[in-house]
Protein backbone atom coordinates (compact mmCIF):
# COMPACT_ATOMS: atom_id res chain seq x y z
CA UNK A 1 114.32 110.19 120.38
CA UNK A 2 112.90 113.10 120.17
CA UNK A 3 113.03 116.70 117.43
CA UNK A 4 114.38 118.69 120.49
CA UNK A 5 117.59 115.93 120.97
CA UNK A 6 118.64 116.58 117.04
CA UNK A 7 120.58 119.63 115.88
CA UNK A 8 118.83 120.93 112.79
CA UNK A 9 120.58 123.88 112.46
CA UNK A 10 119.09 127.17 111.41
CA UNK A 11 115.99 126.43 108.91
CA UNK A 12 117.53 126.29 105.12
CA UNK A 13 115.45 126.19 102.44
CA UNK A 14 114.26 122.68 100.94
CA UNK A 15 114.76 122.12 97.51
CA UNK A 16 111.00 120.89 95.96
CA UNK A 17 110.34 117.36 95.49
CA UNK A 18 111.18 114.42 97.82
CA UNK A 19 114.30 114.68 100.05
CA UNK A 20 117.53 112.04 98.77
CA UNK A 21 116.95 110.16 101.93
CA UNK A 22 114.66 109.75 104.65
CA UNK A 23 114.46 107.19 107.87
CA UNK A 24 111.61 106.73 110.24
CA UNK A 25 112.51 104.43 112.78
CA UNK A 26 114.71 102.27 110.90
CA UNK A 27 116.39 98.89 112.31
CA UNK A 28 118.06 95.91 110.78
CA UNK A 29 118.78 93.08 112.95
CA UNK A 30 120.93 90.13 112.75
CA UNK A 31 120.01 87.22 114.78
CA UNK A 32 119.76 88.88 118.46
CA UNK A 33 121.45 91.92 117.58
CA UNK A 34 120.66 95.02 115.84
CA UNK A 35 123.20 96.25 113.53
CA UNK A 36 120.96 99.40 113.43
CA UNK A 37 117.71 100.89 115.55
CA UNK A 38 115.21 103.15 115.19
CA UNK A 39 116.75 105.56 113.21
CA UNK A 40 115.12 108.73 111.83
CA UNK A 41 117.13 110.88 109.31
CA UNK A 42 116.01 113.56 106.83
CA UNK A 43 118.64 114.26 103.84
CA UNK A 44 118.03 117.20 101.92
CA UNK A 45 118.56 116.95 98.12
CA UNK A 46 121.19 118.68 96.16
CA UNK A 47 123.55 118.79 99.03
CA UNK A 48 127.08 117.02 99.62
CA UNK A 49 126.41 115.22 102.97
CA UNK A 50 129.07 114.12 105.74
CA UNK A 51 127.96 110.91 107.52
CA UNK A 52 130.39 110.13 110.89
CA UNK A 53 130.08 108.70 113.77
CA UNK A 54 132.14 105.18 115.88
CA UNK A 55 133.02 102.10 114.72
CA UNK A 56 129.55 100.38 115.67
CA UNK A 57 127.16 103.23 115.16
CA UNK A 58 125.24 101.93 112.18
CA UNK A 59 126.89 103.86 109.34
CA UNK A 60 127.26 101.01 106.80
CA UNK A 61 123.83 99.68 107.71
CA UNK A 62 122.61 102.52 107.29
CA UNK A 63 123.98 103.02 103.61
CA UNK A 64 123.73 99.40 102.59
CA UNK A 65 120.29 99.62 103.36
CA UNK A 66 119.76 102.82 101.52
CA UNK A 67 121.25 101.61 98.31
CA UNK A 68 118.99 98.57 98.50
CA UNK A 69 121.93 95.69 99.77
CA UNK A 70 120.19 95.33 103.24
CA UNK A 71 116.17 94.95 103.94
CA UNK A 72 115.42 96.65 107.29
CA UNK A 73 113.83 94.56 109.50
CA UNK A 74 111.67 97.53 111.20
CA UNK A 75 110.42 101.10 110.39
CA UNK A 76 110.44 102.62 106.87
CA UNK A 77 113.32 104.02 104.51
CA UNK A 78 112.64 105.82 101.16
CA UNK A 79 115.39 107.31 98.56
CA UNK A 80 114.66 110.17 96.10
CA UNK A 81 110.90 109.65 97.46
CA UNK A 82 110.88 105.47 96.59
CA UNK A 83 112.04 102.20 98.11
CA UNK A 84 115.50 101.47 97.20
CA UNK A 85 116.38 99.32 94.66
CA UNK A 86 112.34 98.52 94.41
CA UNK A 87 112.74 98.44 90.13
CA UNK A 88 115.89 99.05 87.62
CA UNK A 89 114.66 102.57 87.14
CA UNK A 90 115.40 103.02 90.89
CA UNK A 91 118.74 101.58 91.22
CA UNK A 92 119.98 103.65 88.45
CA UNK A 93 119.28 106.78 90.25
CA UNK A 94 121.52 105.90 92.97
CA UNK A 95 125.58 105.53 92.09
CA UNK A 96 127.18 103.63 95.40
CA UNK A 97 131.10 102.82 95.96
CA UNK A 98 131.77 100.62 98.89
CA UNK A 99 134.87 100.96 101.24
CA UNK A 100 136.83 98.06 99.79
CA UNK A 101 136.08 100.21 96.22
CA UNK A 102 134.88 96.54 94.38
CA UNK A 103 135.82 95.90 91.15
CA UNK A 104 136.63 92.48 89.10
CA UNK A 105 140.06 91.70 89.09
CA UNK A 106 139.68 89.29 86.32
CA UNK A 107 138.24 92.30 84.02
CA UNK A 108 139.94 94.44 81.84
CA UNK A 109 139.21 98.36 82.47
CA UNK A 110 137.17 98.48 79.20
CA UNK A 111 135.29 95.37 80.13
CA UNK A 112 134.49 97.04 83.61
CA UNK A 113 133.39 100.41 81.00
CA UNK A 114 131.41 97.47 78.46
CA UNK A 115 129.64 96.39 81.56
CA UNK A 116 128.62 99.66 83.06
CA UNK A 117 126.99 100.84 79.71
CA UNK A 118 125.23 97.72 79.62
CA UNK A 119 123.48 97.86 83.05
CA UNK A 120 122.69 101.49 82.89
CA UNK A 121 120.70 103.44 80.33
CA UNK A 122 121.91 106.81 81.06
CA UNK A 123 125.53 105.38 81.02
CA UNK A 124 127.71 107.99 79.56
CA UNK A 125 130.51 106.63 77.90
CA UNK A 126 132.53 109.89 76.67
CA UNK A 127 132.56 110.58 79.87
CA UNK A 128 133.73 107.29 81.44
CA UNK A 129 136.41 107.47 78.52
CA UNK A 130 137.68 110.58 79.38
CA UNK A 131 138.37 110.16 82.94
CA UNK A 132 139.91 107.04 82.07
CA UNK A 133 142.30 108.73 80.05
CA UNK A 134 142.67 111.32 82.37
CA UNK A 135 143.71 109.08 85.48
CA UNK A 136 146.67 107.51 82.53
CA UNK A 137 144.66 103.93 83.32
CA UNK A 138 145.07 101.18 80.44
CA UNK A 139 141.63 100.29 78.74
CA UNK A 140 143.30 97.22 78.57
CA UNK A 141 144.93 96.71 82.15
CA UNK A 142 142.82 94.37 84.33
CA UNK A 143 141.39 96.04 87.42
CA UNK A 144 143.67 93.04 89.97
CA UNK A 145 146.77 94.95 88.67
CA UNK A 146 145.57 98.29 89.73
CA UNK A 147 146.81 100.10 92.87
CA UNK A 148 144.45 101.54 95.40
CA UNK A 149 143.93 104.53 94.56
CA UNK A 150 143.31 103.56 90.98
CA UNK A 151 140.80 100.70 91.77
CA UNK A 152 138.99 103.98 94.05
CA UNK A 153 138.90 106.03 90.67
CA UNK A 154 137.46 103.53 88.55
CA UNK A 155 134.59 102.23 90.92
CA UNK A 156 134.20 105.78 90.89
CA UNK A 157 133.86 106.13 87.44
CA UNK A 158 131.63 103.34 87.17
CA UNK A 159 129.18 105.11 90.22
CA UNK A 160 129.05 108.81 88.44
CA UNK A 161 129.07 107.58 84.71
CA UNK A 162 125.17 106.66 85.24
CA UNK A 163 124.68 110.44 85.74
CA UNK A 164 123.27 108.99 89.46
CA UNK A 165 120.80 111.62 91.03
CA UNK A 166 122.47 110.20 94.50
CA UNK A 167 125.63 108.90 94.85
CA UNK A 168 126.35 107.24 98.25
CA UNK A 169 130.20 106.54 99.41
CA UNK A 170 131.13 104.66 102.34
CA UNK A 171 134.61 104.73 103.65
CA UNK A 172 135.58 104.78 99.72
CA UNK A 173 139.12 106.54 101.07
CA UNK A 174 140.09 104.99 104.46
CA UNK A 175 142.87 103.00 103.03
CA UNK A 176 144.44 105.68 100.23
CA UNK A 177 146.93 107.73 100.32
CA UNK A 178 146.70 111.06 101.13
CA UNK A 179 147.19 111.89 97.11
CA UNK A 180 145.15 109.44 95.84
CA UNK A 181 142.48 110.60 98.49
CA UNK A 182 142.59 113.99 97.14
CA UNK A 183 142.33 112.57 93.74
CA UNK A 184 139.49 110.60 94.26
CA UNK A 185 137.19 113.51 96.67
CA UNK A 186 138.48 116.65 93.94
CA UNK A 187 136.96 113.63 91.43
CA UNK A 188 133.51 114.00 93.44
CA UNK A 189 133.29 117.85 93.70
CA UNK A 190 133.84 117.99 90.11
CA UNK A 191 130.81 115.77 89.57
CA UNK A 192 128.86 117.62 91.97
CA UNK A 193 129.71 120.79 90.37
CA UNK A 194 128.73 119.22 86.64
CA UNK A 195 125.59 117.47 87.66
CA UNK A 196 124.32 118.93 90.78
CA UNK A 197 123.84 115.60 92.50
CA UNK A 198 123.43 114.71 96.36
CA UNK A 199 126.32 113.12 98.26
CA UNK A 200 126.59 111.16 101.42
CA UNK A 201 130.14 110.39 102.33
CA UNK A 202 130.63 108.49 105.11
CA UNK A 203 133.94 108.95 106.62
CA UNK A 204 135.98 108.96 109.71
CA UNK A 205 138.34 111.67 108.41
CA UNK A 206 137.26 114.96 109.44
CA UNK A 207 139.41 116.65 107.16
CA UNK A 208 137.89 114.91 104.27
CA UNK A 209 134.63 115.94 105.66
CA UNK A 210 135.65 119.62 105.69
CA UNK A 211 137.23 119.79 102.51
CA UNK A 212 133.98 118.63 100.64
CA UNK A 213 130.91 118.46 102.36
CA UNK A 214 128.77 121.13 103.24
CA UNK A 215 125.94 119.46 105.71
CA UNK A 216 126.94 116.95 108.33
CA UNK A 217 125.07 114.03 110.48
CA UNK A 218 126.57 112.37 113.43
CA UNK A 219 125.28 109.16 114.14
CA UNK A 220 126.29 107.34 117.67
CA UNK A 221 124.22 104.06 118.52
CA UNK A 222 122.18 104.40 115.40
CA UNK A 223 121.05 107.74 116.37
CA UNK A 224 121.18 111.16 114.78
CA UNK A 225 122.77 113.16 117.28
CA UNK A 226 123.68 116.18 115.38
CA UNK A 227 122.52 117.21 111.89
CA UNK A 228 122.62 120.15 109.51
CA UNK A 229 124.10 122.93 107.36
CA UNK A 230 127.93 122.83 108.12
CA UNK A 231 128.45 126.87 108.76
CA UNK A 232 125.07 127.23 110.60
CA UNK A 233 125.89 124.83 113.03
CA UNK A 234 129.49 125.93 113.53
CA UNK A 235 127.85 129.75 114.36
CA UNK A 236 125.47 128.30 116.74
CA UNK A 237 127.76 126.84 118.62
CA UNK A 238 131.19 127.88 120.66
CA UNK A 239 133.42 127.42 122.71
CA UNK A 240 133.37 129.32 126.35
CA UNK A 241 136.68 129.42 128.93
CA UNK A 242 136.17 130.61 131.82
CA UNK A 243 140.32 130.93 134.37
CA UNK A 244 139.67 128.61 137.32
CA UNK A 245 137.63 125.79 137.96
CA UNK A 246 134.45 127.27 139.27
CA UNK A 247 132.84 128.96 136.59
CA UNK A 248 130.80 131.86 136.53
CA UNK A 249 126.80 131.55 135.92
CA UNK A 250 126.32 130.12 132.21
CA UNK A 251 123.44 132.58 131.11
CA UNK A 252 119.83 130.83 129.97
CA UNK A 253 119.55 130.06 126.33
CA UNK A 254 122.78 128.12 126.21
CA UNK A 255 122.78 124.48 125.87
CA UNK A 256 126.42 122.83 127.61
CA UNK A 257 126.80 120.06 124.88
CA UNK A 258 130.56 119.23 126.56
CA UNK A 259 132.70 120.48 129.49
CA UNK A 260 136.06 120.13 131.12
CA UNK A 261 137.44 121.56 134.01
CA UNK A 262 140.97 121.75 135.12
CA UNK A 263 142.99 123.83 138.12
CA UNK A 264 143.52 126.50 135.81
CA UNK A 265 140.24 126.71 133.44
CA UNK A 266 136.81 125.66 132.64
CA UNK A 267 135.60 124.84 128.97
CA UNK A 268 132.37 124.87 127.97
CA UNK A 269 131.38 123.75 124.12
CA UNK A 270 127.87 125.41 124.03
CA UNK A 271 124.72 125.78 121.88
CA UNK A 272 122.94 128.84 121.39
CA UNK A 273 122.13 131.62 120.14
CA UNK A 274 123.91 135.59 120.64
CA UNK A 275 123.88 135.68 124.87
CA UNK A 276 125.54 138.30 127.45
CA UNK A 277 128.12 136.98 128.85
CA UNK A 278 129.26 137.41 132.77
CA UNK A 279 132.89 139.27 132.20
CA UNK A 280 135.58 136.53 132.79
CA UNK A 281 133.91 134.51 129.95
CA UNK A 282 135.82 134.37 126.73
CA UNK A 283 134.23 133.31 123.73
CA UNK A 284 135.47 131.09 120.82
CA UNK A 285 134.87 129.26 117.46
CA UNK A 286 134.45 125.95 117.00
CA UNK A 287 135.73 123.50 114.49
CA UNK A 288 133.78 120.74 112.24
CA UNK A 289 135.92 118.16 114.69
CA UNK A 290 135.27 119.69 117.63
CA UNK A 291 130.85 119.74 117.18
CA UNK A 292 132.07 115.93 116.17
CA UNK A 293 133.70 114.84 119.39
CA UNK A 294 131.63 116.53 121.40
CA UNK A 295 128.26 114.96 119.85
CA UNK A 296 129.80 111.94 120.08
CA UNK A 297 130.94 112.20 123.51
CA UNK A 298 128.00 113.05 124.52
CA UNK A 299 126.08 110.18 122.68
CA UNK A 300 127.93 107.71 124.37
CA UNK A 301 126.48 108.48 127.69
CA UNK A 302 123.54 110.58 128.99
CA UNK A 303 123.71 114.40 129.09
CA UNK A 304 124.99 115.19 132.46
CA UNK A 305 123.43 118.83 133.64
CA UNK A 306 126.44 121.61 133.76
CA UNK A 307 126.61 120.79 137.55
CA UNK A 308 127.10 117.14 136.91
CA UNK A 309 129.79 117.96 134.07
CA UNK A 310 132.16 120.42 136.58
CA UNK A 311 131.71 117.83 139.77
């Protein structure tokens, strides 16, 4: 894959240091079949990161093998500048909550606290004990008698209690409800807010995406198809209707990234900078979903030229 296939964006500044993540041809492979290939991703630090993509594309791979779970079997992965999970020091710069959100049913709430400030050394426990409070949880309840959305909250705790430089979240609200999802992401932005940390939220809910993140990778068949600041990639791209099926000439300097063509009109989602249009174009915004679909659309197949598209 090459730079020119991956949307960057507009250049933003970098903070200093190393970035949260980065992936050079990464791969993990299970028997005959790769559960992730040669991917290459760049994360920026200090940023609150939307990861999406299909079922299949190498999301949780990607992330298991970031927090140190996986070993890749090819090509090189580094976090906050070092190999995950390479020394205790390491793994307590990362916070991670899984999609089932695992915590011991046999333990108490407090034990689950107990534990955390044993394993961690920057484990703040005011902290811990005043979210506790603050979600009305039971020191004493055990974590099997907890609903979903409370077993989210307390994993949660657990991952931002550390004081994690990076805290990684995979599919931590695909099962809540729409309250308790709230809950759990307003839960996040607060931390962000207190400690400055970087994010990486995978999710398949755009909406969640949009409410909280403000840079966003799309990753189809374990490769980065689209990646960047949210709001300069929505203004570099948009959306072009043209009344009829034949269009009129697309002007150089815009890229078709998807197209559809009916009796009655022709849409274009394009890339590009500001362009005169031939009159009969009209011109419109895009939405975080729409860049979505249409990356991943297009990542499931080749690029078809704008001829091929409007056959």
């Amino acid at each position: 894959m090459t730079t020119s296939d991956i949307d960057t964006g507009f250049p933003h500044p970098r903070p200093p240091g190393p970035a949260a993540l980065e992936a050079s041809g990464l791969g993990k492979r299970y028997g005959r079949r790769w559960a992730l290939s040669d991917c290459t991703l760049t994360i920026p630090v200090g940023r609150v990161v939307g990861l999406v993509g299909p079922n299949g594309a190498g999301k949780t791979t990607l992330l298991h093998l970031a927090v140190g779970l996986l070993a890749p079997t090819s090509g090189m992965i580094r976090v906050l500048g070092a190999r995950p999970a390479q020394n205790p020091a390491q793994l307590e710069r990362v916070g991670f909550v899984a999609q089932d959100t695992p915590v011991y049913d046999g333990l108490s709430v407090a034990a689950h606290l107990r534990m955390g400030a044993a394993m961690n050394h920057a484990w703040d426990g005011e902290h811990a004990a005043r979210r506790i409070r603050r979600l009305g949880l039971s020191p004493r309840q055990r974590a099997g008698r907890l609903s979903g959305g409370q077993r989210a909250q307390l994993a949660l705790t657990l991952a931002i209690a550390k004081h994690p430089e990076l805290l990684v979240l995979d599919e931590p609200v695909a099962s809540l409800d729409p309250l308790a999802r709230r809950e759990f992401l307003q839960t996040v932005a607060e931390a962000v807010a207190a400690d400055g940390l970087t994010v990486v939220l995978s999710s398949h809910l755009v909406a969640d995406i949009e409410l909280i993140c403000d840079y966003l990778v799309v990753l189809v068949a374990s490769q980065v198809r689209l990646a960047g600041d949210i709001d300069r990639l929505l203004a570099s791209h948009q959306r072009l209707c043209w009344p009829g099926p034949e269009p009129g000439i697309v002007p150089d300097g815009l890229e078709v990234i998807q197209a559809a063509r009916s009796a009655t009109e022709t849409t274009l989602l394009v890339r590009g900078g500001d362009v005169a249009l031939d009159r009969g174009w009209t011109s419109a915004p895009v939405r975080v979903d729409d860049l979505v679909i249409a990356y991943m659309d297009r990542g499931a197949v080749p690029a078809p030229s704008l001829q091929e598209a409007l056959r």
